[in-house]
Protein backbone atom coordinates (compact mmCIF):
# COMPACT_ATOMS: atom_id res chain seq x y z
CA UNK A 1 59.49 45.02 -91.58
CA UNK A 2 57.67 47.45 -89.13
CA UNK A 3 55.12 44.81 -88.16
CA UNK A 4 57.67 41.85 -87.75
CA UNK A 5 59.78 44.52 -85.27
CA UNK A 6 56.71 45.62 -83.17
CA UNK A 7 55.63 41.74 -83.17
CA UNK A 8 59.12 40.75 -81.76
CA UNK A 9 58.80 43.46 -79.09
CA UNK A 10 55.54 42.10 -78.00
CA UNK A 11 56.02 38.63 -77.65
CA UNK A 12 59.93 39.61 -75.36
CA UNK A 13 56.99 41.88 -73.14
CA UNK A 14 54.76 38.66 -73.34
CA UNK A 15 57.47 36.16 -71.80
CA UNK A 16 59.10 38.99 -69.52
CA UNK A 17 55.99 39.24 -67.44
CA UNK A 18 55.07 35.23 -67.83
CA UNK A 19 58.48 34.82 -66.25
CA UNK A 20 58.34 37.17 -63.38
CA UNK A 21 54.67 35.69 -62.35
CA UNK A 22 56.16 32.14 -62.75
CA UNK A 23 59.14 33.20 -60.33
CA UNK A 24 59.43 33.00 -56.19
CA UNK A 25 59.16 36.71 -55.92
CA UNK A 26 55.81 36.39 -57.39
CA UNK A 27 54.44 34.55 -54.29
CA UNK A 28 53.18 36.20 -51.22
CA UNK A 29 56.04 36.99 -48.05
CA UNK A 30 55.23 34.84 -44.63
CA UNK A 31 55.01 37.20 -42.27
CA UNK A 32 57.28 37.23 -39.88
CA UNK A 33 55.64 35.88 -36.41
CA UNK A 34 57.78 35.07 -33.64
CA UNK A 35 56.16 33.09 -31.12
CA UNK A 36 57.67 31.23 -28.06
CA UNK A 37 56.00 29.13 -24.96
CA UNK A 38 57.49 28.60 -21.51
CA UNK A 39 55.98 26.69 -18.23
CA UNK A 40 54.71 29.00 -15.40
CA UNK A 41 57.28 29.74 -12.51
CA UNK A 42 55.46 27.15 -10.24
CA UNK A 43 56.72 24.68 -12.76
CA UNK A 44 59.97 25.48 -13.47
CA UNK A 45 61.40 22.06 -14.74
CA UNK A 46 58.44 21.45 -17.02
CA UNK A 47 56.55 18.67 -15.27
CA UNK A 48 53.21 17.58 -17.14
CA UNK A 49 51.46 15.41 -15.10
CA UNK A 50 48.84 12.61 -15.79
CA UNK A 51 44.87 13.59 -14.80
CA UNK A 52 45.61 17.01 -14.44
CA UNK A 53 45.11 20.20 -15.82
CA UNK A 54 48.86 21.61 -17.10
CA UNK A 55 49.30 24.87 -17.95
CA UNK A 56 51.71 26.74 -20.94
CA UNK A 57 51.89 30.85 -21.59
CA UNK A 58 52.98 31.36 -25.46
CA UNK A 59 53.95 34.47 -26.48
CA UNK A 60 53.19 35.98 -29.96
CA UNK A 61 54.79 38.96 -31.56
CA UNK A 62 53.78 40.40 -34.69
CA UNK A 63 56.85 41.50 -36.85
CA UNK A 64 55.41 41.97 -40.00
CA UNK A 65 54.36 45.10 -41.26
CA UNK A 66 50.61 44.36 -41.87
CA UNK A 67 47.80 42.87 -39.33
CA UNK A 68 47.36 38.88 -38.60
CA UNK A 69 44.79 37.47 -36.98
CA UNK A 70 45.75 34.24 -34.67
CA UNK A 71 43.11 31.53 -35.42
CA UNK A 72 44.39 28.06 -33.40
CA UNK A 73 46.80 27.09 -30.86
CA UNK A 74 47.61 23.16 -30.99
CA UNK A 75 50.77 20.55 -30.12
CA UNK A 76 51.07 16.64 -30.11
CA UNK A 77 53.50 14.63 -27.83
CA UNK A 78 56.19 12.64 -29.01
CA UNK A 79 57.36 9.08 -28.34
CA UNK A 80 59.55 6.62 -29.99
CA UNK A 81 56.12 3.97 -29.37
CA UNK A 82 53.41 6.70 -29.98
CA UNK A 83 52.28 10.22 -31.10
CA UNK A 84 49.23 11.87 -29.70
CA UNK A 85 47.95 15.17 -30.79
CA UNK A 86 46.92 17.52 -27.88
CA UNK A 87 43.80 19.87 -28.13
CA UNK A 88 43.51 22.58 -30.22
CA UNK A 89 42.52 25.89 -28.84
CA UNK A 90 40.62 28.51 -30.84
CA UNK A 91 41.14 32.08 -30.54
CA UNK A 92 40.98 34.10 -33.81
CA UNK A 93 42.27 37.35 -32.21
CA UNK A 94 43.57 40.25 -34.51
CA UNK A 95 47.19 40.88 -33.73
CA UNK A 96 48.27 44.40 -34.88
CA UNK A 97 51.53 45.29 -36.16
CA UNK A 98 54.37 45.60 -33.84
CA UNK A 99 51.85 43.64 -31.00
CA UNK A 100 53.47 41.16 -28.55
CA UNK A 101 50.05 39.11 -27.13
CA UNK A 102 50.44 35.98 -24.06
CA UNK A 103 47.87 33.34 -24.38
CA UNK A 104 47.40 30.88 -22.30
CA UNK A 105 47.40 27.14 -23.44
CA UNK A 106 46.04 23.71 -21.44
CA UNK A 107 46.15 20.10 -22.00
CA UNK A 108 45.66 16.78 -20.18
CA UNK A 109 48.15 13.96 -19.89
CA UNK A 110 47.46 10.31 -19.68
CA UNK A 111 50.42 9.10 -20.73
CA UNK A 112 53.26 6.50 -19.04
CA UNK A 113 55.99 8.08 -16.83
CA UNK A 114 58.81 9.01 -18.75
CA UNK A 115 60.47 11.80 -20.77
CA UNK A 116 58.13 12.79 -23.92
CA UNK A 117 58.34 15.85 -26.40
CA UNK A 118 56.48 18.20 -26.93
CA UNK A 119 55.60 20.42 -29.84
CA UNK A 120 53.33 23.27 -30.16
CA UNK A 121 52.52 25.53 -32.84
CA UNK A 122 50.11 28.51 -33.91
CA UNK A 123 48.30 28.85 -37.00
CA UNK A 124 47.18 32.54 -38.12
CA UNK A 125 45.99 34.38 -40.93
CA UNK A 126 46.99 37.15 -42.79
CA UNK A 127 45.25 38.95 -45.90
CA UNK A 128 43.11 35.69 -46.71
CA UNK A 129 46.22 33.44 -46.56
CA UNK A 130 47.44 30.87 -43.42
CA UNK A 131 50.71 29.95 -42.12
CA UNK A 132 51.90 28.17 -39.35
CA UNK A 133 54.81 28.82 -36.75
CA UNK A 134 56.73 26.61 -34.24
CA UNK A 135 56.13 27.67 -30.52
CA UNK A 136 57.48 25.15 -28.75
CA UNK A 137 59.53 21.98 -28.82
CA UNK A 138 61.31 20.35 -26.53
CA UNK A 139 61.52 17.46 -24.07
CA UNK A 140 59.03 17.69 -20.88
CA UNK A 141 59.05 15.05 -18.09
CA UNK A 142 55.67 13.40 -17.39
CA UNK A 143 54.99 12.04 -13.94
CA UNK A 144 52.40 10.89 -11.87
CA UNK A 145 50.26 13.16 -9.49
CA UNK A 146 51.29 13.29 -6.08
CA UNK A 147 49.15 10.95 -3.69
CA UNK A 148 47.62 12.41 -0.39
CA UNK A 149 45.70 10.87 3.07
CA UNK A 150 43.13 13.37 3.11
CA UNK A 151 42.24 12.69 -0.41
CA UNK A 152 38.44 12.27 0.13
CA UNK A 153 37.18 10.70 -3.12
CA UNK A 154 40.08 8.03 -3.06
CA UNK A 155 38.97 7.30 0.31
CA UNK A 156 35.62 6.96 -0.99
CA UNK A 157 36.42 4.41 -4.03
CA UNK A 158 38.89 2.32 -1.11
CA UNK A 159 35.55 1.76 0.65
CA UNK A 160 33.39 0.90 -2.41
CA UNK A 161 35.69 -1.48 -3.87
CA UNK A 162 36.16 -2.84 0.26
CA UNK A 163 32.35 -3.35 1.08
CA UNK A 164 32.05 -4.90 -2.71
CA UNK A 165 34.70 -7.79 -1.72
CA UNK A 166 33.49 -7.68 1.36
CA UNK A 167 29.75 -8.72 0.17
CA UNK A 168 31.53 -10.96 -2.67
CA UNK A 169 33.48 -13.01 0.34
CA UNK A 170 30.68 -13.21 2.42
CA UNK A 171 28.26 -14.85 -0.38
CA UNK A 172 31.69 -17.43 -1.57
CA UNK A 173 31.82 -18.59 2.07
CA UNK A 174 28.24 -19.02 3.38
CA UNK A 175 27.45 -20.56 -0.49
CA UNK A 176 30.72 -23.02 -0.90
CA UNK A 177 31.73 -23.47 2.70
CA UNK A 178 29.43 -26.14 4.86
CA UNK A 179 28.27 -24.87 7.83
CA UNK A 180 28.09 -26.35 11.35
CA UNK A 181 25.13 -28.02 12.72
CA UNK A 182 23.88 -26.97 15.98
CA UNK A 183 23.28 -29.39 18.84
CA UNK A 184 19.86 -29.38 21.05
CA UNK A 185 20.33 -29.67 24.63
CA UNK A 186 17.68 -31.46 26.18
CA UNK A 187 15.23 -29.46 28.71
CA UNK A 188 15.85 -29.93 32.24
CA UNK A 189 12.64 -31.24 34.29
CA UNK A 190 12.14 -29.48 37.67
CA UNK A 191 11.78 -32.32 40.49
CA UNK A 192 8.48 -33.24 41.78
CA UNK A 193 7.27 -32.83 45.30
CA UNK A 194 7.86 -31.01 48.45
CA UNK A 195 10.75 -28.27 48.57
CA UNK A 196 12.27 -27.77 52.20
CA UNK A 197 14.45 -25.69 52.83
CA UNK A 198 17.13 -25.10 55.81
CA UNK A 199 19.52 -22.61 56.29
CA UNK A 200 20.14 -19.21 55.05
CA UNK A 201 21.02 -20.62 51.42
CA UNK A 202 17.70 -22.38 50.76
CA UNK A 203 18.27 -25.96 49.36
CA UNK A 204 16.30 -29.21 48.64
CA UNK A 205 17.46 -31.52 50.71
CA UNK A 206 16.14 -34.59 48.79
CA UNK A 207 18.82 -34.17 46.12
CA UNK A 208 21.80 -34.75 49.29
CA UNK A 209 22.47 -38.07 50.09
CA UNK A 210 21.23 -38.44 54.10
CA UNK A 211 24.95 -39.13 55.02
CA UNK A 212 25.71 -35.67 54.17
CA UNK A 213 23.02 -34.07 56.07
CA UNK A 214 23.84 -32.43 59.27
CA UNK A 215 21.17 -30.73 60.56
CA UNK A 216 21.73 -28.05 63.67
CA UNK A 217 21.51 -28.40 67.25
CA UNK A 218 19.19 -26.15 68.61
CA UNK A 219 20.62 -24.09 71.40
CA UNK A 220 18.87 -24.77 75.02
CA UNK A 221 20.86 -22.04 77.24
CA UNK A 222 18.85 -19.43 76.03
CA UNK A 223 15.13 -21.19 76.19
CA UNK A 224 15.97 -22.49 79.72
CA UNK A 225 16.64 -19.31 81.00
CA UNK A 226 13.91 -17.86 79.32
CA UNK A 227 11.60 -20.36 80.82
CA UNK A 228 13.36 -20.02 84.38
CA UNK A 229 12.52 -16.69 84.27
CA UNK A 230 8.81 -16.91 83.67
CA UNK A 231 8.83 -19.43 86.39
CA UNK A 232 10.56 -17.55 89.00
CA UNK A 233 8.31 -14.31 88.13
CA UNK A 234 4.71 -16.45 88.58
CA UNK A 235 6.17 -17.84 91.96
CA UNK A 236 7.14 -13.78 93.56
CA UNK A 237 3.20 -12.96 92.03
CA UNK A 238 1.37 -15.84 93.63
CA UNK A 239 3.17 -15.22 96.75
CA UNK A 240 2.68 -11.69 96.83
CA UNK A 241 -1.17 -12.14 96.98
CA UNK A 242 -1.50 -14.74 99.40
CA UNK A 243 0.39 -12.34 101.47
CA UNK A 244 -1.96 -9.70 100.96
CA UNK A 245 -5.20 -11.93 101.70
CA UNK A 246 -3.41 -12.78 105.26
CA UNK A 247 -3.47 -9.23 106.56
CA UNK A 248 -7.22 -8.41 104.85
């Protein structure tokens, strides 16, 4: 009777401590993490835009009354077409009890223009086991960056793509377009024989019709004075010497 009591007793320990492991308070606690993630002040409505490095702070506080060590920092973008997972960031830094920790967080965007959400999330570790915690999520407004004139590499790629079509228009036109032929002029024979010239100006006058040639009277006033002179002067000289063989 002994041995059917103390076999009773055994088998009520046996499936008291089966049921306590089989129940939730048998599992390991979460810790309790709180961790949030808010824009920088420069972008206060929560612009992400496309080709461009965008910036998040998240903030993680450790509540829990042992150490966790945060391992990755990750999100993914939300649309009603697509879902795109953003990069994950690794980190694995101890967080110590009580321990409120910013880390900063980046991602590109090449997405259409448009209102998207956005999740992010932290995954850490604590005493050999992971969990996961909700940083962020909520709607952010993607847009495209903000074009400028002094923007020296778009400049460069307008003149690239220019002098390409430029080359390409040239070849369609001299290929598929005929070109015009060029006329020769015959060569002009210079005129044979003699070459006078009259005037100041210098032409031939065997090209003018002799109707049209009116040559210059020469001026006599000035020749027959000229010669009256010389006259009148060897008339006073002869004189004057047969004067002066009189008187010898």
């Amino acid at each position: 009777m002994r041995f059917q009591n103390l076999l009773g007793y055994g088998l009520g320990i046996a499936a008291l401590l089966q049921s306590v492991l089989a129940s939730p308070l048998g599992d390991p606690v979460e810790p309790e993490v709180e961790a949030t993630a808010a824009f920088p002040e420069d972008n206060p409505f929560g612009h992400v835009v496309n080709g461009e490095r965008n910036n998040i702070i998240l903030t993680v506080e450790n509540k829990a009354e042992r150490n966790i060590t945060l391992q990755t920092v990750a999100g993914s973008i939300h649309h009603p077409e697509t879902n795109v997972l953003t990069t994950a960031l690794s980190y694995k830094i101890p967080l110590l009890q009580g321990v409120k920790l910013q880390v900063p967080y980046a991602f590109y965007s090449e997405f259409k223009p448009g209102d998207w959400k956005l999740n992010l999330w932290i995954d850490y570790e604590a005493d050999g086991d992971k969990y996961r915690t909700i940083a962020y999520e909520s709607i952010i407004t993607v847009v495209e960056p903000e074009g400028s004139w002094f923007d020296i590499q778009l400049w460069i790629t307008y003149a690239i793509v220019a002098a390409f079509l430029g080359g390409l228009g040239y070849y369609a036109y001299s290929t598929f377009v005929p070109q015009p032929k060029k006329r020769k002029t015959p060569a002009v024979s210079a005129p044979v024989g003699t070459v006078t010239a009259t005037g100041a100006g210098g032409y031939q006058e065997e090209w003018i019709p002799e109707h049209h040639l009116k040559k210059p009277k020469a001026r006599k006033t000035k020749a027959t004075a000229t010669s009256g002179e010389e006259t009148s002067g060897t008339e006073l000289s002869a004189a004057e010497g047969r004067k002066r063989k009189g008187r010898k």
